[in-house]
C-alpha atoms as a PDB file:
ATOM      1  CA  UNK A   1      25.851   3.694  -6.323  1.00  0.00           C
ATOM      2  CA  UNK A   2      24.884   3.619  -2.626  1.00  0.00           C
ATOM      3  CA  UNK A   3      25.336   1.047  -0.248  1.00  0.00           C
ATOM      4  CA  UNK A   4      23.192   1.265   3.242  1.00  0.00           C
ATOM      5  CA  UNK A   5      23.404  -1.232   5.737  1.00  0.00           C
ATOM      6  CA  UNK A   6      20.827  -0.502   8.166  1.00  0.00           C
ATOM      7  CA  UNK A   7      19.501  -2.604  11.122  1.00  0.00           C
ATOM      8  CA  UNK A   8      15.942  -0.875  11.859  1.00  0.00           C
ATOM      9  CA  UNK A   9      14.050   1.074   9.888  1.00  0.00           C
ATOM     10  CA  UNK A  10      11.195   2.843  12.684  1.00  0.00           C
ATOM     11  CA  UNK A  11       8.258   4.240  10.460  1.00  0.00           C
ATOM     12  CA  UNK A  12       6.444   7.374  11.699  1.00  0.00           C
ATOM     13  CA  UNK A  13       3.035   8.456  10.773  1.00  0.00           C
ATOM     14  CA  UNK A  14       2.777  12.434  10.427  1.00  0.00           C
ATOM     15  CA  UNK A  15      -0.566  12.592   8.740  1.00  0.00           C
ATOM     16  CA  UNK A  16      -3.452  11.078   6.834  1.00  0.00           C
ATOM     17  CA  UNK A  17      -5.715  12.424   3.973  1.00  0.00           C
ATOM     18  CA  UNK A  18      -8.286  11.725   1.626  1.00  0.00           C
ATOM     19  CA  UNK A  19      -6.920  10.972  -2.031  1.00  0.00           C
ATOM     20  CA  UNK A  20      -8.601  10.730  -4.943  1.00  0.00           C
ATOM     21  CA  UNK A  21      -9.765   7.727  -6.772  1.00  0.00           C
ATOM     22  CA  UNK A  22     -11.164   4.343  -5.533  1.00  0.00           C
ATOM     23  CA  UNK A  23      -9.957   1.059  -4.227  1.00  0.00           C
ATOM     24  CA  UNK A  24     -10.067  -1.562  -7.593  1.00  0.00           C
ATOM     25  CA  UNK A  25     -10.870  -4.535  -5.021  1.00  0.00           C
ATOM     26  CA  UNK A  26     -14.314  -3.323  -3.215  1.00  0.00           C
ATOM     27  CA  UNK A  27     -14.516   0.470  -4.551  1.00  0.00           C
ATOM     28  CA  UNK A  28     -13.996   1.998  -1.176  1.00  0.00           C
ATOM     29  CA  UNK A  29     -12.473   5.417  -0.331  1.00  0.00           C
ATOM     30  CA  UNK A  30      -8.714   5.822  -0.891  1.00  0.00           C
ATOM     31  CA  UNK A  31      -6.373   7.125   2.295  1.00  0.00           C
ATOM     32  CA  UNK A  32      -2.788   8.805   1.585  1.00  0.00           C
ATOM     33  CA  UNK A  33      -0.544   8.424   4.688  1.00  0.00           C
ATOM     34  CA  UNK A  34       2.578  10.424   4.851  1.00  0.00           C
ATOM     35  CA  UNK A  35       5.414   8.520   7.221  1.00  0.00           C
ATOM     36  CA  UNK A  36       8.364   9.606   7.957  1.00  0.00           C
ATOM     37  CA  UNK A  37      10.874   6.735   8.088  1.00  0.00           C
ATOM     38  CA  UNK A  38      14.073   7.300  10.131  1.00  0.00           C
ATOM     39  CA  UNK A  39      16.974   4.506   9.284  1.00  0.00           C
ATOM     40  CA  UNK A  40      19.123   3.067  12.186  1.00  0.00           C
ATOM     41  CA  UNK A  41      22.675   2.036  11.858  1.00  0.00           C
ATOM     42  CA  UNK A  42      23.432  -1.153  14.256  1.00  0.00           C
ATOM     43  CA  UNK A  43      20.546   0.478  16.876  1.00  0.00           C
ATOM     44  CA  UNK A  44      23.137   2.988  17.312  1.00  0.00           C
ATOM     45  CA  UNK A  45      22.607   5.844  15.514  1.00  0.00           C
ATOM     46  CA  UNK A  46      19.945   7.623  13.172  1.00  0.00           C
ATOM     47  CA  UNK A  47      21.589   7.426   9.314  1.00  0.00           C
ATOM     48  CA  UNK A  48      18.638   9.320   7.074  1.00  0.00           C
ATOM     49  CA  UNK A  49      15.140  10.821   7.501  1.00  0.00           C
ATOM     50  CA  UNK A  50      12.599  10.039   4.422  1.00  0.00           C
ATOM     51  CA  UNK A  51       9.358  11.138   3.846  1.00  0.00           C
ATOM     52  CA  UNK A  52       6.956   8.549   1.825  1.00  0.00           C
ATOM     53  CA  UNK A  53       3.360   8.603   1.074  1.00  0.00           C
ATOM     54  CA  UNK A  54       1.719   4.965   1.251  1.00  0.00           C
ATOM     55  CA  UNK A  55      -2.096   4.351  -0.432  1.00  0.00           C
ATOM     56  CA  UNK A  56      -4.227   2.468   1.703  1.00  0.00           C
ATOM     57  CA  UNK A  57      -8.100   1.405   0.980  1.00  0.00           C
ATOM     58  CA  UNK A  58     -10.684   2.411   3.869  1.00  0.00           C
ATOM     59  CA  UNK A  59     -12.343  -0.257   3.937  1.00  0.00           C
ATOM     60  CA  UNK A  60     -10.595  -3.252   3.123  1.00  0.00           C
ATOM     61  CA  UNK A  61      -7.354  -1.732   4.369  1.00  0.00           C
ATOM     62  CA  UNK A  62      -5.559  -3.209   1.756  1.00  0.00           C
ATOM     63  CA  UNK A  63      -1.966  -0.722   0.238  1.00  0.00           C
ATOM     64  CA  UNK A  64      -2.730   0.283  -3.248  1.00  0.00           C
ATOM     65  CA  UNK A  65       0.085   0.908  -5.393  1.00  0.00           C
ATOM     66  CA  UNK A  66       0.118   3.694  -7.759  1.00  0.00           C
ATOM     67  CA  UNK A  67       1.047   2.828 -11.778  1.00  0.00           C
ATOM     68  CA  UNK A  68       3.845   5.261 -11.057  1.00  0.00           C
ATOM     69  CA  UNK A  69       5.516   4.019  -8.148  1.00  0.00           C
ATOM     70  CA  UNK A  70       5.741   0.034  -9.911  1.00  0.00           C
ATOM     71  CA  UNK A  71       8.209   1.596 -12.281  1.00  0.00           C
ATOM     72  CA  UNK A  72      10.524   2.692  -9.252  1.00  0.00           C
ATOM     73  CA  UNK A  73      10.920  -0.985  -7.679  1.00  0.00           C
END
């Protein structure tokens, strides 16, 4: 079990690519975004560095959730 207080979490965008697959709201073109999110400890120091890839619809710029990632919440 891990227990993180942090204060800010400052999200980075490294990149952005087409993925495959279409929105289910208005059927328009599906964007992966890799961001690297860096966790701060009181505004004092960086605790961790993680990498996630976010879904987002072209379009409507809505964030589409994969079936996968609704078991992990």
């Amino acid at each position: 079990m891990r227990i993180m207080y942090v204060c800010e979490e400052e999200e980075i965008e490294i990149g952005r690519k087409r993925a495959p697959g279409k929105c289910p709201s208005c059927g328009g073109k599906v964007e992966a975004v890799d961001i690297k999110a860096r966790g701060i400890f009181c505004y004092l120091f960086p605790l961790c560095f993680t990498i996630k890839t976010k879904y987002f619809c072209t379009l409507c710029s809505k964030r589409l959730i994969l079936n996968s990632q609704i078991h992990d919440l």
